[in-house]
PDB file of N, CA and C in Angstrom:
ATOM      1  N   UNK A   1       3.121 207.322 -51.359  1.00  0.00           N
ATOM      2  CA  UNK A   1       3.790 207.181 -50.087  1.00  0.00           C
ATOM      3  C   UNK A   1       5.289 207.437 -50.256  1.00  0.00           C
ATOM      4  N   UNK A   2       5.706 206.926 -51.180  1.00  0.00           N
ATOM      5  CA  UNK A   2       6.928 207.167 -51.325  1.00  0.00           C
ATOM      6  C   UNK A   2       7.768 208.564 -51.799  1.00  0.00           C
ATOM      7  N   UNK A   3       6.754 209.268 -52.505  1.00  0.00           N
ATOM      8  CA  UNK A   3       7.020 210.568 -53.161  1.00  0.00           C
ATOM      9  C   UNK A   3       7.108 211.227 -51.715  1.00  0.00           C
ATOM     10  N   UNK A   4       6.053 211.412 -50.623  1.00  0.00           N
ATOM     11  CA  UNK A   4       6.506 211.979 -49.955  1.00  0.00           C
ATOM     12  C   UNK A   4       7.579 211.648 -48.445  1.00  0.00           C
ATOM     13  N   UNK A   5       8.206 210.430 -48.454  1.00  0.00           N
ATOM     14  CA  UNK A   5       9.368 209.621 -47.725  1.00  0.00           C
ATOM     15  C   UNK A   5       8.722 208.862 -46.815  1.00  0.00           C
ATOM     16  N   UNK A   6       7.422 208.255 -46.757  1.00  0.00           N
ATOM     17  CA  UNK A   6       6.601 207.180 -45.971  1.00  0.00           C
ATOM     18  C   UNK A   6       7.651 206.355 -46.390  1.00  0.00           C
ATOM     19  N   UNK A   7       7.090 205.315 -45.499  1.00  0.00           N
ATOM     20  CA  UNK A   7       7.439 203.597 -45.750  1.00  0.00           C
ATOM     21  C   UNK A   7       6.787 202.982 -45.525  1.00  0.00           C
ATOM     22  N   UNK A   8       5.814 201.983 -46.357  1.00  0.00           N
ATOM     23  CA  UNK A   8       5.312 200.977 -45.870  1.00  0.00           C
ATOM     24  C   UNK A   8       5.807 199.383 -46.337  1.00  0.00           C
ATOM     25  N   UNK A   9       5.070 198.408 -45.727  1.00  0.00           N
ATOM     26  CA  UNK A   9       6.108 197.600 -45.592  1.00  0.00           C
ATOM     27  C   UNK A   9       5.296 196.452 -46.542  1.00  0.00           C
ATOM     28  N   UNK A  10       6.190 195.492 -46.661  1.00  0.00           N
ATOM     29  CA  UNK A  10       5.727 194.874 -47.913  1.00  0.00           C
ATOM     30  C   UNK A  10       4.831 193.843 -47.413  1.00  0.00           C
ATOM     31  N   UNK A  11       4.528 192.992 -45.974  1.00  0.00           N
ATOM     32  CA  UNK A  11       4.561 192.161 -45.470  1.00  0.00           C
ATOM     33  C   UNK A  11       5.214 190.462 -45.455  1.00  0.00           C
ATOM     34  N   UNK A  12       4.931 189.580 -45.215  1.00  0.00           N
ATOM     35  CA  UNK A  12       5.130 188.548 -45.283  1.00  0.00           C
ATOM     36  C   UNK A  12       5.035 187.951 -46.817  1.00  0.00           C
ATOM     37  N   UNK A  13       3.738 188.212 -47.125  1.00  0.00           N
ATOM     38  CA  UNK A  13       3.440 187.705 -48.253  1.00  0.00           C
ATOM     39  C   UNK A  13       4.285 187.631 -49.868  1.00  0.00           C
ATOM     40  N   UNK A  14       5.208 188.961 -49.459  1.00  0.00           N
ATOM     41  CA  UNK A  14       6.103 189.315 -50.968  1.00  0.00           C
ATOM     42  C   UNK A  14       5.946 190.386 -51.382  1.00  0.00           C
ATOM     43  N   UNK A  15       6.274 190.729 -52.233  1.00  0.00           N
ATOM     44  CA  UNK A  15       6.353 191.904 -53.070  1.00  0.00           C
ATOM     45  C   UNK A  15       5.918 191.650 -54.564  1.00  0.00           C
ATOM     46  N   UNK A  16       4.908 192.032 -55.888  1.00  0.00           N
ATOM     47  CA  UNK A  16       5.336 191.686 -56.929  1.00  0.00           C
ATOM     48  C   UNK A  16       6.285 192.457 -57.437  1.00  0.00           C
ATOM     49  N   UNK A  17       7.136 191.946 -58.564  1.00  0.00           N
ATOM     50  CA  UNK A  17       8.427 192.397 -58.904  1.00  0.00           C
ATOM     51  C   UNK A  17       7.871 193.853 -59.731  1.00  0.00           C
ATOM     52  N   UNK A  18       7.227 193.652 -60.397  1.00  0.00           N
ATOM     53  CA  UNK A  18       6.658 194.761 -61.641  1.00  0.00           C
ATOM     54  C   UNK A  18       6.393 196.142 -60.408  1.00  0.00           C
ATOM     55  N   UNK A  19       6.144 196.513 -58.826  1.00  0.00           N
ATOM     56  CA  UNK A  19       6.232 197.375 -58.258  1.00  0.00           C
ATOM     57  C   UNK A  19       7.441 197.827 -58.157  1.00  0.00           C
ATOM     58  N   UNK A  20       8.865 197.438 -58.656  1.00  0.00           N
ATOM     59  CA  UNK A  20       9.772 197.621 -58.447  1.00  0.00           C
ATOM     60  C   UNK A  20      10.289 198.581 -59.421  1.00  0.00           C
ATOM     61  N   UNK A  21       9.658 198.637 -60.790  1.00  0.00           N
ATOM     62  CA  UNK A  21       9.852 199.281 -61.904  1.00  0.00           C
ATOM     63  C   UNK A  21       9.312 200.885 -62.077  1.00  0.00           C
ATOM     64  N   UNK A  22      10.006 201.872 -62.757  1.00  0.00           N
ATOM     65  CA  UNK A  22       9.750 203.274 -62.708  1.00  0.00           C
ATOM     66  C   UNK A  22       8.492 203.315 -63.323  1.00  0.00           C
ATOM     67  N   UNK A  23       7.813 203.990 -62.860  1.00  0.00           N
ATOM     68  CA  UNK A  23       6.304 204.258 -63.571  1.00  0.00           C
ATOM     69  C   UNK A  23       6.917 205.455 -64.678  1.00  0.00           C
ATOM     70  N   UNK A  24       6.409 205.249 -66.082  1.00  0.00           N
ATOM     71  CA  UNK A  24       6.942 205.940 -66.967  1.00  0.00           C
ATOM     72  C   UNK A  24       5.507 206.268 -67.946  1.00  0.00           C
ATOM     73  N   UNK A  25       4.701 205.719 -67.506  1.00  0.00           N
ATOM     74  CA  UNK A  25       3.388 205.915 -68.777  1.00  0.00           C
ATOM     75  C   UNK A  25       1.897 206.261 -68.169  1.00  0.00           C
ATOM     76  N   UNK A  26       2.385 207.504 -66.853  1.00  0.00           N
ATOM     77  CA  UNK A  26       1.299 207.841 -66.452  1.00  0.00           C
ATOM     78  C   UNK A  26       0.551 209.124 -66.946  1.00  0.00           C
ATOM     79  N   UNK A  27      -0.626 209.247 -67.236  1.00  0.00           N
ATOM     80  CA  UNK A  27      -1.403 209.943 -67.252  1.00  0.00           C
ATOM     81  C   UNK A  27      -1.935 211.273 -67.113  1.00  0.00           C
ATOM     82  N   UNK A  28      -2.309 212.593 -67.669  1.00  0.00           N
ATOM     83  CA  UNK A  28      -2.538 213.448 -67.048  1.00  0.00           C
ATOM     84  C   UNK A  28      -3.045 213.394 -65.413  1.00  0.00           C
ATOM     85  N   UNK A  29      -4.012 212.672 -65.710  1.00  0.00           N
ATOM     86  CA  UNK A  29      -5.091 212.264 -64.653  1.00  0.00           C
ATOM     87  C   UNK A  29      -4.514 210.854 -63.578  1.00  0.00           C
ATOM     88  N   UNK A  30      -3.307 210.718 -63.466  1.00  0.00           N
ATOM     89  CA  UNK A  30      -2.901 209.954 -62.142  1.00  0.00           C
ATOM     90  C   UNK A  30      -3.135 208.305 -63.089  1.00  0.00           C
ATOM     91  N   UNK A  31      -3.271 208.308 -63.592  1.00  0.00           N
ATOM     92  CA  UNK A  31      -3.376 206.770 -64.314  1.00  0.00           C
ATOM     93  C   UNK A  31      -2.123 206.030 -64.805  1.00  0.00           C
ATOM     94  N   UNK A  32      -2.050 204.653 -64.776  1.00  0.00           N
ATOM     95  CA  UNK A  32      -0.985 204.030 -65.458  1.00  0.00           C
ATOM     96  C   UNK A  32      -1.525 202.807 -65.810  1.00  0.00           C
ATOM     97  N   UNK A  33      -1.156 202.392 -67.187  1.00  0.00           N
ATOM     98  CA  UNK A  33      -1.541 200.916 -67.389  1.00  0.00           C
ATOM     99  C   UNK A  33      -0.641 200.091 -66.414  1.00  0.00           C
ATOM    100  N   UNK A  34       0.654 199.970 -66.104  1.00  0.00           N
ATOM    101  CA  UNK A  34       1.445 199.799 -65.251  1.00  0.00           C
ATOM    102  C   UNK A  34       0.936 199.004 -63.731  1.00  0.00           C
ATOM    103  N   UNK A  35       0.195 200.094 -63.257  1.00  0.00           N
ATOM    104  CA  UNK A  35      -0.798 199.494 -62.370  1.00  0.00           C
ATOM    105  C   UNK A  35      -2.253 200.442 -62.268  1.00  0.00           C
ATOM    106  N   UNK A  36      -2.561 199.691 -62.761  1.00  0.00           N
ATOM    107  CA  UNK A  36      -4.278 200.643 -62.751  1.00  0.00           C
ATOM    108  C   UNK A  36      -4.954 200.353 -61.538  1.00  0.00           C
ATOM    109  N   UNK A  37      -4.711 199.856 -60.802  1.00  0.00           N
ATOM    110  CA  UNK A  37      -5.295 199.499 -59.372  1.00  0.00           C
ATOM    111  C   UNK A  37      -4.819 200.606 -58.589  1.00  0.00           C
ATOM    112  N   UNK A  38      -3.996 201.853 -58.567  1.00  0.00           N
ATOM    113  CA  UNK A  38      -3.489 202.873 -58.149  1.00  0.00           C
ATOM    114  C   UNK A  38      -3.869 204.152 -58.667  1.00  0.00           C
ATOM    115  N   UNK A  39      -3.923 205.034 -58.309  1.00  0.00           N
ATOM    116  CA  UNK A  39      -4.225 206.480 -58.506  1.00  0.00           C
ATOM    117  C   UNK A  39      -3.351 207.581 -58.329  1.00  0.00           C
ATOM    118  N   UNK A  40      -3.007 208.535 -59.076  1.00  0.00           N
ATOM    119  CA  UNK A  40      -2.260 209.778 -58.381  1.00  0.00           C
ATOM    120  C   UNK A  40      -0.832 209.222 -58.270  1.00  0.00           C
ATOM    121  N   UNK A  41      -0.632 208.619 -59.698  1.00  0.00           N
ATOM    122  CA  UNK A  41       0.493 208.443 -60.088  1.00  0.00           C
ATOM    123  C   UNK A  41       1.408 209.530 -61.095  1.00  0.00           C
ATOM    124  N   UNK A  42       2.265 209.613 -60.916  1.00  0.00           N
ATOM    125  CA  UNK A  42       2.976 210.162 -61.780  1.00  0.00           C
ATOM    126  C   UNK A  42       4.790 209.900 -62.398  1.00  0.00           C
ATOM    127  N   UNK A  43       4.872 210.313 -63.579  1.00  0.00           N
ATOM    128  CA  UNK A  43       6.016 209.866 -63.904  1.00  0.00           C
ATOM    129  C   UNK A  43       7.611 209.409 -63.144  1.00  0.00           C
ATOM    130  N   UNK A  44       8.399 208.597 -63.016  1.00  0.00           N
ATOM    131  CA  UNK A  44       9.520 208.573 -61.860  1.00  0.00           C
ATOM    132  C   UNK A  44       8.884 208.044 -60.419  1.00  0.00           C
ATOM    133  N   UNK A  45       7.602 207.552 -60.556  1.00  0.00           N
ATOM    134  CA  UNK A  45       7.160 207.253 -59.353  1.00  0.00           C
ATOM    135  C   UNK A  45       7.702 205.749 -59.346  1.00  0.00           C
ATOM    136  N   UNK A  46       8.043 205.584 -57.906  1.00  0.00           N
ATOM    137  CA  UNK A  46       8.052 204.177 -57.728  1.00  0.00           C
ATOM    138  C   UNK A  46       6.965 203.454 -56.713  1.00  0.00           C
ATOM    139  N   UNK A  47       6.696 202.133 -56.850  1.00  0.00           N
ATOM    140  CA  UNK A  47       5.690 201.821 -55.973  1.00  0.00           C
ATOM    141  C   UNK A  47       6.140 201.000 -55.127  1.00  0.00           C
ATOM    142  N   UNK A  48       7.423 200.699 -54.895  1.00  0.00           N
ATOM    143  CA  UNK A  48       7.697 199.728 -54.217  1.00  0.00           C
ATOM    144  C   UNK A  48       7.308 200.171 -52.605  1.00  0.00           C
ATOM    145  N   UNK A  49       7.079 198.567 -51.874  1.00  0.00           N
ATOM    146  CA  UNK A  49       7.347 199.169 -50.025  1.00  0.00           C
ATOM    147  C   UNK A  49       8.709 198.838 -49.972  1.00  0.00           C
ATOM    148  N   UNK A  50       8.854 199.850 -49.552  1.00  0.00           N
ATOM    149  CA  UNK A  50      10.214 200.284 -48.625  1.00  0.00           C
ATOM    150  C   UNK A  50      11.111 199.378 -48.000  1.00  0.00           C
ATOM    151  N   UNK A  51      10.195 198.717 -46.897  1.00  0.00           N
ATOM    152  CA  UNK A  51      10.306 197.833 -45.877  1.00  0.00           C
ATOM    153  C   UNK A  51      10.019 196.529 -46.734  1.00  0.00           C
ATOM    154  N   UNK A  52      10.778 195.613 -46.281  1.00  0.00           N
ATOM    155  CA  UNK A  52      10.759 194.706 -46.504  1.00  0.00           C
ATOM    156  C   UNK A  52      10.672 193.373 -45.455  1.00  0.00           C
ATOM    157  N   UNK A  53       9.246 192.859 -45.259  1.00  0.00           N
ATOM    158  CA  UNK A  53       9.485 192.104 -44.092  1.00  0.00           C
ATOM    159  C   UNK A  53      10.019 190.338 -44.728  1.00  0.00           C
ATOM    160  N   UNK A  54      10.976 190.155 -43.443  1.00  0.00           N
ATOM    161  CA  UNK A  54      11.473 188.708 -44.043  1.00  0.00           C
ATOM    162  C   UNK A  54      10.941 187.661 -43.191  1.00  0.00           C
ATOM    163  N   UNK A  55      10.628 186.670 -43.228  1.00  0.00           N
ATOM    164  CA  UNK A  55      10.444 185.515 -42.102  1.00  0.00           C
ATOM    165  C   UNK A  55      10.212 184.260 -42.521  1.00  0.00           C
ATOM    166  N   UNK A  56      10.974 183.423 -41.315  1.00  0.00           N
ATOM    167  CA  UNK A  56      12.452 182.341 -41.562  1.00  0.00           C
ATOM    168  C   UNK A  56      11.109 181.160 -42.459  1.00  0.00           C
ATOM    169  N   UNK A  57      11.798 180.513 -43.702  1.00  0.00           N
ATOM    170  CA  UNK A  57      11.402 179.979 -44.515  1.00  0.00           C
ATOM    171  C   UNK A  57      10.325 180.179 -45.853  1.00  0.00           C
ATOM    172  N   UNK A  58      10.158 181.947 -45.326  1.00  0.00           N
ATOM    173  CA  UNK A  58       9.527 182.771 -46.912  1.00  0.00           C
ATOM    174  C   UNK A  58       9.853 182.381 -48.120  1.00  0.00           C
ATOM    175  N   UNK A  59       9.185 181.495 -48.712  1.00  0.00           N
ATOM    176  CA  UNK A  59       9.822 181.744 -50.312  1.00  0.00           C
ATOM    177  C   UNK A  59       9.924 182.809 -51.165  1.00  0.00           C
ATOM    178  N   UNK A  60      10.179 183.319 -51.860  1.00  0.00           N
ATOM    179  CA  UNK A  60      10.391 184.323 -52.754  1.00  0.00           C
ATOM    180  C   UNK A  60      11.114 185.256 -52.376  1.00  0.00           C
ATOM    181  N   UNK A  61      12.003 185.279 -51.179  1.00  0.00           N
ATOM    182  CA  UNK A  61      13.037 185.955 -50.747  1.00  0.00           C
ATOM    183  C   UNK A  61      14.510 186.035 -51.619  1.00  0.00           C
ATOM    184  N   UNK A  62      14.428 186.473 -52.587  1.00  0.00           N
ATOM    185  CA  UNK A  62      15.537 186.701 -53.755  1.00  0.00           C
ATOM    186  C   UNK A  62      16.188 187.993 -53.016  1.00  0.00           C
ATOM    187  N   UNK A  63      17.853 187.824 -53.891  1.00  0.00           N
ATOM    188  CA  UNK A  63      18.633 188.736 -53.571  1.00  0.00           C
ATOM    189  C   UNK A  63      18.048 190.073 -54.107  1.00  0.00           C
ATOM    190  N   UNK A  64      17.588 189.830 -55.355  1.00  0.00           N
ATOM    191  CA  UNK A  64      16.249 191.340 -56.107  1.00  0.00           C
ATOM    192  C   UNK A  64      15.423 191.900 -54.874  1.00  0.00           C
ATOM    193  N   UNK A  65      14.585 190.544 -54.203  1.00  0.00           N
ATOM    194  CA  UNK A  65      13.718 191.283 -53.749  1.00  0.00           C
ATOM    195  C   UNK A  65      14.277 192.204 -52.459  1.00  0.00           C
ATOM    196  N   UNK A  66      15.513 191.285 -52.128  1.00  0.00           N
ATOM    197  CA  UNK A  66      16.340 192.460 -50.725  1.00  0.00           C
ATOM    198  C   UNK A  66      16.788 193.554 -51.380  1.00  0.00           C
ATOM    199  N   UNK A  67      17.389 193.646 -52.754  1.00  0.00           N
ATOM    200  CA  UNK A  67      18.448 194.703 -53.022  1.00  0.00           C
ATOM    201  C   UNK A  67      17.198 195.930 -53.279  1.00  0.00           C
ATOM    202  N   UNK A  68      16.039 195.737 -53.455  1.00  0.00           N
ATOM    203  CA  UNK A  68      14.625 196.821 -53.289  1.00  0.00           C
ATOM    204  C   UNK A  68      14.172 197.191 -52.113  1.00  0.00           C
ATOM    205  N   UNK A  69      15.295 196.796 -51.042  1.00  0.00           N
ATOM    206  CA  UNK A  69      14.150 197.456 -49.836  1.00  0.00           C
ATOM    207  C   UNK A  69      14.892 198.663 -49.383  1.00  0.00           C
ATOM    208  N   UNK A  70      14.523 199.388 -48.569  1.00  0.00           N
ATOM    209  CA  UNK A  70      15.642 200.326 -47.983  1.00  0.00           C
ATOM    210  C   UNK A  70      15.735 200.074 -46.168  1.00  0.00           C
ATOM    211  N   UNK A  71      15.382 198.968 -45.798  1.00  0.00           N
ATOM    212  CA  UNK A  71      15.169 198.590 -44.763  1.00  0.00           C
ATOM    213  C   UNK A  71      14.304 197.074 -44.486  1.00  0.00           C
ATOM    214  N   UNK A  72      15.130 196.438 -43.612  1.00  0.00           N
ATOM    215  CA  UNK A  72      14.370 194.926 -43.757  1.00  0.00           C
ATOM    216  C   UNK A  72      14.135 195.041 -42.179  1.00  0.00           C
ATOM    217  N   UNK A  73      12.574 194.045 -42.557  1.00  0.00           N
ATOM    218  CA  UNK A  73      12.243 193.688 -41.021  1.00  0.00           C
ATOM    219  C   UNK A  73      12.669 192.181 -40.659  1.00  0.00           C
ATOM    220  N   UNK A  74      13.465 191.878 -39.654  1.00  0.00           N
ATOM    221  CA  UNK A  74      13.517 190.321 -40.084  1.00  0.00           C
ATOM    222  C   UNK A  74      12.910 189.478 -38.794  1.00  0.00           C
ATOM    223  N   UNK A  75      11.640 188.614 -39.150  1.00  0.00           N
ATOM    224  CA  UNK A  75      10.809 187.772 -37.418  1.00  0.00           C
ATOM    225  C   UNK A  75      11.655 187.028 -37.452  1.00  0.00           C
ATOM    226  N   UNK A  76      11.938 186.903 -36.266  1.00  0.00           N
ATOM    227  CA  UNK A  76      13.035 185.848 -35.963  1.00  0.00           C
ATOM    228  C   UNK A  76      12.033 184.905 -35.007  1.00  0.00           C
ATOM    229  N   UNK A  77      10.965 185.434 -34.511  1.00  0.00           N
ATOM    230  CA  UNK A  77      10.099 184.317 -33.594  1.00  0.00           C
ATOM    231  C   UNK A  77       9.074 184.644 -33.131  1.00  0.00           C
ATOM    232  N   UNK A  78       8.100 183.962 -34.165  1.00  0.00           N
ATOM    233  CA  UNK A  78       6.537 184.380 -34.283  1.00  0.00           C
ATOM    234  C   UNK A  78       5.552 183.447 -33.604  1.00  0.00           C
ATOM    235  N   UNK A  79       4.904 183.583 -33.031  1.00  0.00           N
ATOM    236  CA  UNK A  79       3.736 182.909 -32.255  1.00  0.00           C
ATOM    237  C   UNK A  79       3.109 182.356 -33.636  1.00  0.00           C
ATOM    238  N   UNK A  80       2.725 181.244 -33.329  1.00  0.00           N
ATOM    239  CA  UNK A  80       1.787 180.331 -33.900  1.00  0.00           C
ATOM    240  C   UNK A  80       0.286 180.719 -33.862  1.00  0.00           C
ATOM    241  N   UNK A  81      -0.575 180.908 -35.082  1.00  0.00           N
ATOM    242  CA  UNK A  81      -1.466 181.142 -35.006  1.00  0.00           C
ATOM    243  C   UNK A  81      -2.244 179.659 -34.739  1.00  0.00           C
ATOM    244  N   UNK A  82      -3.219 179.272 -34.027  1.00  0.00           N
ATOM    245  CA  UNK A  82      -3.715 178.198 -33.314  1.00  0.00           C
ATOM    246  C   UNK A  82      -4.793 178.329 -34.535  1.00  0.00           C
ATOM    247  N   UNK A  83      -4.751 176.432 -34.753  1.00  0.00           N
ATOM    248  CA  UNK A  83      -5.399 176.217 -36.393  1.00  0.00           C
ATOM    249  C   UNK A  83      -5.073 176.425 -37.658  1.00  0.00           C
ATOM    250  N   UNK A  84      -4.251 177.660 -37.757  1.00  0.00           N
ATOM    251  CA  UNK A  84      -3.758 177.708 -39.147  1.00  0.00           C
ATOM    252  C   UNK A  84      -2.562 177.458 -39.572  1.00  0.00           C
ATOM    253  N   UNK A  85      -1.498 177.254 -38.884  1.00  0.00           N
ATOM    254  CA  UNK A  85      -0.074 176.616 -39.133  1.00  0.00           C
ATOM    255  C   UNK A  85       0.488 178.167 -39.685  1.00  0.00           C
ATOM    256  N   UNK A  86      -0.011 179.086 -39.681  1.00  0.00           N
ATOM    257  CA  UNK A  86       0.501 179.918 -40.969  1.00  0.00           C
ATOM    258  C   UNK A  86       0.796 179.497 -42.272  1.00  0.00           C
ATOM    259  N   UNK A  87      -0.191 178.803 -42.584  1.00  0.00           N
ATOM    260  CA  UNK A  87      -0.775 179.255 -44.007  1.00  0.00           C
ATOM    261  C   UNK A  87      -1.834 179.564 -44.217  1.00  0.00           C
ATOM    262  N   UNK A  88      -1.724 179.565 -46.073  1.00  0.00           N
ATOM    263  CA  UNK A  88      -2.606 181.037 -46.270  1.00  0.00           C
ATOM    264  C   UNK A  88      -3.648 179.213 -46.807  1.00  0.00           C
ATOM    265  N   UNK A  89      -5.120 180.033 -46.322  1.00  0.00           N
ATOM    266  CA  UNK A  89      -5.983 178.730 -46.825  1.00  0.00           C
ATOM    267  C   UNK A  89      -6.357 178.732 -48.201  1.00  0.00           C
ATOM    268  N   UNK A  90      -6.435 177.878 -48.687  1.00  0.00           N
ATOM    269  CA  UNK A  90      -7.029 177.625 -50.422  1.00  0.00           C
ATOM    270  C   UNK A  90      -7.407 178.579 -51.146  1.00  0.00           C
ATOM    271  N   UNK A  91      -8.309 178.689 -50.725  1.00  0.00           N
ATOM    272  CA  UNK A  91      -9.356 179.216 -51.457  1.00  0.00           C
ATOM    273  C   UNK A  91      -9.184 180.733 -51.483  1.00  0.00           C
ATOM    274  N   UNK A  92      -8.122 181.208 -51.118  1.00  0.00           N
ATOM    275  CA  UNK A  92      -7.407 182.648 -51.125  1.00  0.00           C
ATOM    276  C   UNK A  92      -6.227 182.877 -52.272  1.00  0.00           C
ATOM    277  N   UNK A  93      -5.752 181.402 -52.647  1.00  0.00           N
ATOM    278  CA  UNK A  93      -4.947 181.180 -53.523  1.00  0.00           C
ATOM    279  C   UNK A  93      -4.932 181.707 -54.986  1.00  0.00           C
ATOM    280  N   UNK A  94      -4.388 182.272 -55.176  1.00  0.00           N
ATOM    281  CA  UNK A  94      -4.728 182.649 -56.964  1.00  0.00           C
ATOM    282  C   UNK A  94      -3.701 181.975 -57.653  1.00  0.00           C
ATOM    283  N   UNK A  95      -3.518 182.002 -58.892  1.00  0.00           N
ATOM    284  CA  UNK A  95      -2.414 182.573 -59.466  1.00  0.00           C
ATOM    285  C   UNK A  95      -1.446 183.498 -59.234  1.00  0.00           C
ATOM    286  N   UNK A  96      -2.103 184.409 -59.138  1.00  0.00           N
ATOM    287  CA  UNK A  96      -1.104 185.804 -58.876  1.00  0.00           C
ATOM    288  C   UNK A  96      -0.511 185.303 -57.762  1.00  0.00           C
ATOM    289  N   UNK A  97      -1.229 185.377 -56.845  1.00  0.00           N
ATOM    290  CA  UNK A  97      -0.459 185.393 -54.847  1.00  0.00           C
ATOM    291  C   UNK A  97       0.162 183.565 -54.855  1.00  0.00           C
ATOM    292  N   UNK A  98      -0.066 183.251 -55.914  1.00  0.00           N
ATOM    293  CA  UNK A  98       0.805 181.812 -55.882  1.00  0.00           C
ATOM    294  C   UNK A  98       2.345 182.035 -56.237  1.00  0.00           C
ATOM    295  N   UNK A  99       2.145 182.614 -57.446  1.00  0.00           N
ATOM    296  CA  UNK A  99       3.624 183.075 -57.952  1.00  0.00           C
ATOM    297  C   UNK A  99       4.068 184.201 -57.071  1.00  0.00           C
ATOM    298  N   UNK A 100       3.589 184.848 -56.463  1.00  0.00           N
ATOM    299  CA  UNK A 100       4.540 185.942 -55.138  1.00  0.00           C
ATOM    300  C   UNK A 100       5.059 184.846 -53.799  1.00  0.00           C
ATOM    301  N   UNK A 101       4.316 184.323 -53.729  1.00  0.00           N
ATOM    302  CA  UNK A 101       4.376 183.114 -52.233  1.00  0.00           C
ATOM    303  C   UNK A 101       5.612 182.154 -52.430  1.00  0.00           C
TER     304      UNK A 101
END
């Protein structure tokens, strides 16, 4: 997306930091240990989203994670989802999406 000037956006949830880093160890074949969950990678690629959405009391909103966006979205006033408070429920929880959250 980015190779060819898309933007997509990071959402609410965060960004992990390691998308922020130059892909340098890709593959004939589009591969990277880097992120192997991706395809049709290639060297100088970056994976970051672009966009960066912010909203009021996000944790993991670091000056890093702003100085990576090239554009911020910021909610200033979001409807309440009825039942869930906006949060994310349990059992969706990892590790991983704990330490981004």
């Amino acid at each position: 997306m980015n190779r060819i000037g898309g933007k997509s956006n990071s959402g609410e949830g965060g960004e992990d930091p390691i998308r922020w880093e130059v892909v340098s160890d890709a593959t004939d074949d589009g591969k990277s240990e880097l992120f192997p969950y991706l395809s049709g990678m290639k060297n100088g690629d970056v994976c970051t989203s672009r966009i960066k959405q912010v909203a009021s009391g996000r944790f993991g909103v670091t000056p890093h994670f702003l100085m990576n966006a090239e554009q911020l979205e910021i909610k200033i006033a979001q409807g309440a989802k009825p039942g869930e408070g906006g949060q994310l429920p349990g059992q969706k929880v990892s590790p991983y999406i704990a330490g981004l959250r």
